[in-house]
Protein backbone atom coordinates (compact mmCIF):
# COMPACT_ATOMS: atom_id res chain seq x y z
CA UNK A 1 41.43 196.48 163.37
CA UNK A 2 40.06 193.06 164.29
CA UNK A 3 41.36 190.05 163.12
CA UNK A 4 39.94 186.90 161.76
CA UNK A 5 40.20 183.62 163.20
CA UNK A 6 40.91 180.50 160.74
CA UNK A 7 38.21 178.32 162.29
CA UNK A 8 38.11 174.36 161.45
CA UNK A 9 35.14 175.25 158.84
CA UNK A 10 36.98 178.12 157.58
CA UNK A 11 39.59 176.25 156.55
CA UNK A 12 37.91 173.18 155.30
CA UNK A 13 35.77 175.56 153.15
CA UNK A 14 39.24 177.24 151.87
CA UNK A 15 40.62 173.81 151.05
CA UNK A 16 37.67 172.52 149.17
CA UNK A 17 37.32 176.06 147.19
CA UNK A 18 40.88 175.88 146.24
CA UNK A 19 40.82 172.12 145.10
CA UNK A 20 37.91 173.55 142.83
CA UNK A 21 40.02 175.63 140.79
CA UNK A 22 38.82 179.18 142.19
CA UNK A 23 41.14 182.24 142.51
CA UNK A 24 42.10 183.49 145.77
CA UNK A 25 39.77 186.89 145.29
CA UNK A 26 36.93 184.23 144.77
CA UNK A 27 37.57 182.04 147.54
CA UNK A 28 38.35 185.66 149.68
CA UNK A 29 34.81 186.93 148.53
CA UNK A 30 33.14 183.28 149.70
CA UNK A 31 34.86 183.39 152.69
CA UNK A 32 33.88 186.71 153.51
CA UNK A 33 35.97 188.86 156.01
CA UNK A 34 39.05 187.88 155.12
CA UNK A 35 41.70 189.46 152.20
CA UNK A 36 43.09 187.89 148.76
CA UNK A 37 46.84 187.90 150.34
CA UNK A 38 45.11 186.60 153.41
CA UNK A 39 43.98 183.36 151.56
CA UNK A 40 47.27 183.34 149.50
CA UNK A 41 48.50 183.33 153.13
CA UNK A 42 46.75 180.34 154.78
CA UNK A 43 47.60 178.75 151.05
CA UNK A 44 50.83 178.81 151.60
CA UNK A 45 50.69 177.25 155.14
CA UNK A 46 48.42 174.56 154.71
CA UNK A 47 51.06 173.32 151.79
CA UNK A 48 48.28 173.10 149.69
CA UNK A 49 48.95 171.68 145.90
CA UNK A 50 49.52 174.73 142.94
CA UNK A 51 47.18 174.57 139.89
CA UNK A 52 48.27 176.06 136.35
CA UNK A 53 45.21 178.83 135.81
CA UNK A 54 42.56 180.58 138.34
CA UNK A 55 39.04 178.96 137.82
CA UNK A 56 39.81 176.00 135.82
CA UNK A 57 39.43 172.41 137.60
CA UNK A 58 42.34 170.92 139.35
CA UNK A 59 42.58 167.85 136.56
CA UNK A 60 44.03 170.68 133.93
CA UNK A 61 46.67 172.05 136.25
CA UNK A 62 48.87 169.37 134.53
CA UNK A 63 48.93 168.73 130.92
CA UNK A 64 49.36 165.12 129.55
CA UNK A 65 52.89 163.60 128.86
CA UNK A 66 53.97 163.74 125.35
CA UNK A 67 52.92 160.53 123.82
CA UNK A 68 55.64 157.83 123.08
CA UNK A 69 58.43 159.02 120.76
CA UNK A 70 57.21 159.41 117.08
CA UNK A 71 59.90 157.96 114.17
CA UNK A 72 61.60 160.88 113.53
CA UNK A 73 61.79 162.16 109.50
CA UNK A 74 64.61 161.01 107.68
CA UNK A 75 66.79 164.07 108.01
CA UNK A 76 67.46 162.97 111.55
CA UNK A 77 68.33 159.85 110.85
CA UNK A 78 72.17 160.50 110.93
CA UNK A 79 72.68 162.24 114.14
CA UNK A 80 74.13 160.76 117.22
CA UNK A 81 71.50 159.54 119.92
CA UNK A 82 70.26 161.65 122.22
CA UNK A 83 70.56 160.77 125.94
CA UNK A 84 67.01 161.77 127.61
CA UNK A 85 66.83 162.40 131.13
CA UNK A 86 63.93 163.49 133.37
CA UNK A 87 64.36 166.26 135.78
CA UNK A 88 62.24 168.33 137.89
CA UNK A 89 61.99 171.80 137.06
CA UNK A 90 60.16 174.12 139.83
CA UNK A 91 58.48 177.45 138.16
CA UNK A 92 55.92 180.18 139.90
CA UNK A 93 52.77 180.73 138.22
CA UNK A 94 51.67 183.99 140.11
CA UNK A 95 52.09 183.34 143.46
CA UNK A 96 52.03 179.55 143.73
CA UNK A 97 55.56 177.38 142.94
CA UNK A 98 54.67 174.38 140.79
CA UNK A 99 57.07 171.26 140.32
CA UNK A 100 56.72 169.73 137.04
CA UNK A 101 58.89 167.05 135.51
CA UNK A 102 60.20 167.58 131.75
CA UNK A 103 62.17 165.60 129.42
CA UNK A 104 65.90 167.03 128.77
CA UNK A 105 68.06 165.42 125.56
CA UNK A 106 71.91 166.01 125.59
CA UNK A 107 73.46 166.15 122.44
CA UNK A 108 77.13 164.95 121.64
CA UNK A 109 78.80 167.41 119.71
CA UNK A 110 78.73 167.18 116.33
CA UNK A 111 82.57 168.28 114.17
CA UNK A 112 81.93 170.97 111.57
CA UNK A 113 84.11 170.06 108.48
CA UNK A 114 85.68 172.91 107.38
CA UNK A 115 86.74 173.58 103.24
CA UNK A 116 89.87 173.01 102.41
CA UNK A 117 90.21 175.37 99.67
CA UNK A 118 90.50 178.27 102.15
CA UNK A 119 93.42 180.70 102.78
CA UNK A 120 93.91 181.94 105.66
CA UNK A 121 95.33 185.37 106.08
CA UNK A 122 98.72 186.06 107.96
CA UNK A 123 97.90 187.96 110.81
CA UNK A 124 99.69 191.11 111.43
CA UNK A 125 98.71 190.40 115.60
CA UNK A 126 97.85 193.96 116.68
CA UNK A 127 96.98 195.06 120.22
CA UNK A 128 93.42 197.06 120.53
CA UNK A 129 95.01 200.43 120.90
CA UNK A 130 96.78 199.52 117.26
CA UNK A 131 93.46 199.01 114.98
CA UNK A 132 92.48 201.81 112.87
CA UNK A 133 89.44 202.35 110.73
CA UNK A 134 91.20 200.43 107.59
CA UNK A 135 92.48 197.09 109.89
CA UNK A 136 90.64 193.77 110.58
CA UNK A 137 89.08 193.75 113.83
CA UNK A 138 88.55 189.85 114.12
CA UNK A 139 89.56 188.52 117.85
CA UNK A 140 92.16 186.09 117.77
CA UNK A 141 92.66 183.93 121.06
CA UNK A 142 91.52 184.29 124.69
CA UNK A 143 91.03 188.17 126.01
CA UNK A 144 92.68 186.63 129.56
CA UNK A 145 96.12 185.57 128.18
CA UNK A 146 99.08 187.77 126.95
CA UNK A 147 98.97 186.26 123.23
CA UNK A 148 95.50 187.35 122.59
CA UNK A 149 95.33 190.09 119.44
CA UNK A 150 93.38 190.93 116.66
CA UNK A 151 93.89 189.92 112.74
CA UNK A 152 94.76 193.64 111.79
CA UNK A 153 94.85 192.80 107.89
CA UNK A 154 93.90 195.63 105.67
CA UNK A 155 89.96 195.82 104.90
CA UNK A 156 87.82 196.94 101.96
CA UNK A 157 85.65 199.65 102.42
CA UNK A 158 84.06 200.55 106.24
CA UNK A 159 83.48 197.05 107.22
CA UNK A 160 84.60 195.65 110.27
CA UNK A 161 86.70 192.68 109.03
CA UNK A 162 89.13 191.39 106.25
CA UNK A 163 87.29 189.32 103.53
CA UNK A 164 88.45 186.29 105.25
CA UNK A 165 86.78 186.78 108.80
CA UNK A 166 83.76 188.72 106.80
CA UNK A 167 83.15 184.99 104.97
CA UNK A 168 82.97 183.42 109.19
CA UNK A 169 81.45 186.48 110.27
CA UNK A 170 78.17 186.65 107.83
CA UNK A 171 77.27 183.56 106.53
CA UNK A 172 74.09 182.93 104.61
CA UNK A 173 71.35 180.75 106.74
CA UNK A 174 71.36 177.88 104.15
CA UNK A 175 75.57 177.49 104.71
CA UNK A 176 74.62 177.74 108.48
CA UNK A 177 71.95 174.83 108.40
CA UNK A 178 74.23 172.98 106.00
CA UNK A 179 77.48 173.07 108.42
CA UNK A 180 75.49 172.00 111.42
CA UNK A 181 74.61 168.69 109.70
């Protein structure tokens, strides 16, 4: 097996095929006596920049910043400002790692008001090995301590919870979108 030497005008012609936007099998086939993996290879080495797709031209390999921040509709209006900070996120697109920087908003958290027309069921706090088919199944507390149990309360028919914890279990996507606002 004889092996191919990366001559000065080897790799110059690499380099300049590369910054054109061709594909490692193209620049391999140019190149002539030499692999796709060996070109992903000498790539690698030389440190040479990523692009986004084989065969298109090296201004595309990033797309354009968002433009400045648009008013936002009026439904937005009311919720707390958004901090926006820039990081940079490194992702592979086949074999090449490409650094790209994105915009990140953090949200405060925003307090669901609750009814205050609701009853809340007296729990009957049964352990795991204690539910039956006919008992509430709804956790209550944290798995990891020693108070955690489950509601127990009877249930209607084969579902899973008591009519209270069925209401928190399966709400309807409007009451969703409305609590979140």
């Amino acid at each position: 097996m004889t092996t191919m030497q990366w001559t000065d005008e080897r790799v110059e012609k690499l380099k300049r095929l590369w910054a054109e936007g061709l594909s490692a099998s193209q620049i391999a086939a140019q190149l002539g006596g030499v692999s796709r993996n060996a070109v992903i290879g000498k790539v690698h080495r030389l440190n040479l920049p990523g692009r986004a797709k084989a065969g298109g031209s090296s201004s595309a390999a990033r797309p354009a910043k968002r433009p400045a921040q648009t008013p936002r509709p009026a439904a937005f209006q009311n919720r707390p400002a958004a901090n926006t900070s820039t990081r940079t996120v490194t992702r592979t697109a086949g074999a090449t790692a490409l650094k790209e920087e994105i915009e990140v908003e953090a949200y405060e958290e925003v307090e669901v008001r609750r009814s205050l027309n609701v009853v809340v069921p007296i729990s009957r706090r049964l352990a795991l090995t204690e539910l039956t088919e006919r008992t509430c199944k709804w956790p209550i507390g944290d798995p990891m301590k020693d108070d955690f149990h489950f509601c127990g309360c009877e249930i209607a028919d084969s579902a899973p919870y008591c009519t209270y914890h069925a209401k928190l279990a399966y709400q309807p996507v409007s009451e969703r979108r409305k609590a979140a606002r």
